[in-house]
C-alpha atoms as a PDB file:
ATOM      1  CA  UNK A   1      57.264  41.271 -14.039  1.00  0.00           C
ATOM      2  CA  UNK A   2      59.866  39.985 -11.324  1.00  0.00           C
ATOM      3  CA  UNK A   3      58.711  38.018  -8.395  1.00  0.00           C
ATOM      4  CA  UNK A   4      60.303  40.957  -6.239  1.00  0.00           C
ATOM      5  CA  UNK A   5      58.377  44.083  -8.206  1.00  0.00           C
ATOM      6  CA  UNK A   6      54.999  41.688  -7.759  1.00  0.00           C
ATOM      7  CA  UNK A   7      55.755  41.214  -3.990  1.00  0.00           C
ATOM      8  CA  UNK A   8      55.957  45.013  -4.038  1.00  0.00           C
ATOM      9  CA  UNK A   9      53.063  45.495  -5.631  1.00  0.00           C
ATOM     10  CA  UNK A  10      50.946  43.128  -3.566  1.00  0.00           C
ATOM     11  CA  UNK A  11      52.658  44.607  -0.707  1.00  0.00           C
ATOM     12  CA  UNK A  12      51.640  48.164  -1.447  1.00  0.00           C
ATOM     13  CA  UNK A  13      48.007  46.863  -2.444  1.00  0.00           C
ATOM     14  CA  UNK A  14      47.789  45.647   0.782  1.00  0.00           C
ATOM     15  CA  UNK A  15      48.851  48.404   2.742  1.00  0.00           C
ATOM     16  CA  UNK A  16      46.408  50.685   0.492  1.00  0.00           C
ATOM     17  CA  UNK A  17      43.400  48.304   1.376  1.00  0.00           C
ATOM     18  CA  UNK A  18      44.212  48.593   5.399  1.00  0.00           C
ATOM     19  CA  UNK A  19      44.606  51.868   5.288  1.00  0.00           C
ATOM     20  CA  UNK A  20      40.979  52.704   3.031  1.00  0.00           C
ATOM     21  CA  UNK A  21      39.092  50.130   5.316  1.00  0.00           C
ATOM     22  CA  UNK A  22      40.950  52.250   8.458  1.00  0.00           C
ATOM     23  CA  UNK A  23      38.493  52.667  11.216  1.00  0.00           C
ATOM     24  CA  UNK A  24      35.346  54.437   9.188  1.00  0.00           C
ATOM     25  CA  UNK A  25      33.125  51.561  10.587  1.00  0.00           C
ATOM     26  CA  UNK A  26      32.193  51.253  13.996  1.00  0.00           C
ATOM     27  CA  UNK A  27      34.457  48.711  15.258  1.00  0.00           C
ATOM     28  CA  UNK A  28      32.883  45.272  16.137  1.00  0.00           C
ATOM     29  CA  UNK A  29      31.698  44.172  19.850  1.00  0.00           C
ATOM     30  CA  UNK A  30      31.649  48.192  20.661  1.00  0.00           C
ATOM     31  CA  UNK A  31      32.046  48.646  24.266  1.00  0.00           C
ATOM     32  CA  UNK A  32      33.135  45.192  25.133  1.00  0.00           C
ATOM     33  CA  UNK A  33      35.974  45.471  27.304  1.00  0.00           C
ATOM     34  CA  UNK A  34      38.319  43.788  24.099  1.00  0.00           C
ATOM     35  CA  UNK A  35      37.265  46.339  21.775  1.00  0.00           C
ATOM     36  CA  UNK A  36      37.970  48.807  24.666  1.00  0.00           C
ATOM     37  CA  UNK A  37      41.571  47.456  25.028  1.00  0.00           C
ATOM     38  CA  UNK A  38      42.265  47.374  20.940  1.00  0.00           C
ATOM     39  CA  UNK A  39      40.966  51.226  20.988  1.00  0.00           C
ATOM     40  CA  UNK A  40      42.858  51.696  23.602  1.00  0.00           C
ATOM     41  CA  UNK A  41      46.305  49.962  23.220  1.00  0.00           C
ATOM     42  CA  UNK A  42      46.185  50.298  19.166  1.00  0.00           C
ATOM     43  CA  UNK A  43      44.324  53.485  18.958  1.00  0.00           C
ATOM     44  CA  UNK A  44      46.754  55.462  21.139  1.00  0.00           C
ATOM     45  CA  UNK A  45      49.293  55.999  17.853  1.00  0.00           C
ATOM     46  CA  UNK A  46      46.961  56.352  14.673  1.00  0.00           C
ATOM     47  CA  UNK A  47      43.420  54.890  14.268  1.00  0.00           C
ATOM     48  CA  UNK A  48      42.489  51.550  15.368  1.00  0.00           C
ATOM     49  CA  UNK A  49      41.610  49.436  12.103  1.00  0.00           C
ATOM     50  CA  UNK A  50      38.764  47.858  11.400  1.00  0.00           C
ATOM     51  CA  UNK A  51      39.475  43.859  12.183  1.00  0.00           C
ATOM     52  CA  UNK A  52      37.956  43.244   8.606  1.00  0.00           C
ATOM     53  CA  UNK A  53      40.480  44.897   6.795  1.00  0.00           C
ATOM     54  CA  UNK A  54      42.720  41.443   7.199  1.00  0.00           C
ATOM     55  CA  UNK A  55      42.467  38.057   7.654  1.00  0.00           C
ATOM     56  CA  UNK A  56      43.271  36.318  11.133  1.00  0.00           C
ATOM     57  CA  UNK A  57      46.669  34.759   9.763  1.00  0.00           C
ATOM     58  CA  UNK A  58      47.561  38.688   8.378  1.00  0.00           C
ATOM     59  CA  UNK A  59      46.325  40.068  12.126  1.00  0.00           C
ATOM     60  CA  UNK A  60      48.974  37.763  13.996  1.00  0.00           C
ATOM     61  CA  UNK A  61      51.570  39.135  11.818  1.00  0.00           C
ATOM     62  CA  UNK A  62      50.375  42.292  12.364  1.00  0.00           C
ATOM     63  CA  UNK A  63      50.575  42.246  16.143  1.00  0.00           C
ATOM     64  CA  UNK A  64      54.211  40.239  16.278  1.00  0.00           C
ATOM     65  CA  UNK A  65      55.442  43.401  14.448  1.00  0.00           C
ATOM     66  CA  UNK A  66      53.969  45.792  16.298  1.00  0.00           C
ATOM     67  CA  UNK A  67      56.168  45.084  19.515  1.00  0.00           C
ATOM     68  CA  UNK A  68      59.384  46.779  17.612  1.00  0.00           C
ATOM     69  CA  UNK A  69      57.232  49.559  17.072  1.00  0.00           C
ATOM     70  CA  UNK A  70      55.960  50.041  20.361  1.00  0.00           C
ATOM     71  CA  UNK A  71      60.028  49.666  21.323  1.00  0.00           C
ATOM     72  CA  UNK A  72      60.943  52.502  18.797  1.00  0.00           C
ATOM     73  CA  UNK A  73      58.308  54.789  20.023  1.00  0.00           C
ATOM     74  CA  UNK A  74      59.463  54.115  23.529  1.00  0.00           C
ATOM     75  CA  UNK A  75      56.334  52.729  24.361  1.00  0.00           C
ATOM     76  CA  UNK A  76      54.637  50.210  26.755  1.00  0.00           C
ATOM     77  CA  UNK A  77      54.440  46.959  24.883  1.00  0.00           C
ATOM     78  CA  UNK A  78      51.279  45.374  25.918  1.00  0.00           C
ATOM     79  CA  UNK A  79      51.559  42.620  28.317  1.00  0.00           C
ATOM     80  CA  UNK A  80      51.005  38.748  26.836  1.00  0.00           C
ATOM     81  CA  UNK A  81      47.151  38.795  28.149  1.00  0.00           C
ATOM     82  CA  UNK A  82      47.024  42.325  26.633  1.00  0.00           C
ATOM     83  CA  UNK A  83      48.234  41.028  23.379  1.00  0.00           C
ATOM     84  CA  UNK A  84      46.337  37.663  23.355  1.00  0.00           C
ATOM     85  CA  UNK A  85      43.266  39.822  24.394  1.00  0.00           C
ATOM     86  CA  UNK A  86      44.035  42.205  21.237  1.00  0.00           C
ATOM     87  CA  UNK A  87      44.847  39.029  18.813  1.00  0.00           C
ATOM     88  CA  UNK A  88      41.713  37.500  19.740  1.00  0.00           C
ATOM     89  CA  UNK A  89      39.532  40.444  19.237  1.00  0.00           C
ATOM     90  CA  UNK A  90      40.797  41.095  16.095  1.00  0.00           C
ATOM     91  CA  UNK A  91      40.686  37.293  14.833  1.00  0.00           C
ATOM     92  CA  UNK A  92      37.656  36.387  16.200  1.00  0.00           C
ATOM     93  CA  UNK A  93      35.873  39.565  14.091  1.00  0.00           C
ATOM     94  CA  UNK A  94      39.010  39.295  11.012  1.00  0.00           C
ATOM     95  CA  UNK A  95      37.878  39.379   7.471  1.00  0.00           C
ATOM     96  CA  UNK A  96      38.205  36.081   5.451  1.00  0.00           C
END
């Protein structure tokens, strides 16, 4: 198998796993105003995901990316305490 068809593959397994683990947990810290902000800012597209479903290195990517899609949907992007706010959330409660 190539290095580039494995990639793929690991790529797609991935994006399988975050979307199965989605949101059908309660998401941690519930009502904290972090959790409220990551429901809010993250939630307003498709369903927040549960900060298990990646680790906290795979959750900074994550979030860097997710400022070109906030662009292409013509969308606020969050603010640097918004997006520290999110990051840490989401770290602080990641899956290992």
């Amino acid at each position: 198998m190539s290095l580039r068809r494995a990639a793929a593959l690991a790529a797609a397994s991935l994006l399988i796993a975050v979307q199965s683990a989605g949101c059908a947990r309660e998401l941690p810290e519930k009502g904290s105003a972090d959790e409220e902000l990551y429901a809010a800012r993250c939630g307003s597209c498709h369903k927040p995901h549960h900060p298990q479903a990646l680790t906290p290195a795979m959750w900074k990517v994550q979030v860097d990316r997710m400022d070109a899609k906030y662009r292409t949907a013509r969308l606020p992007v969050p603010s640097n305490e918004e997006r520290e706010r999110i990051l840490s959330y989401l770290t602080r409660n990641a899956g290992g």
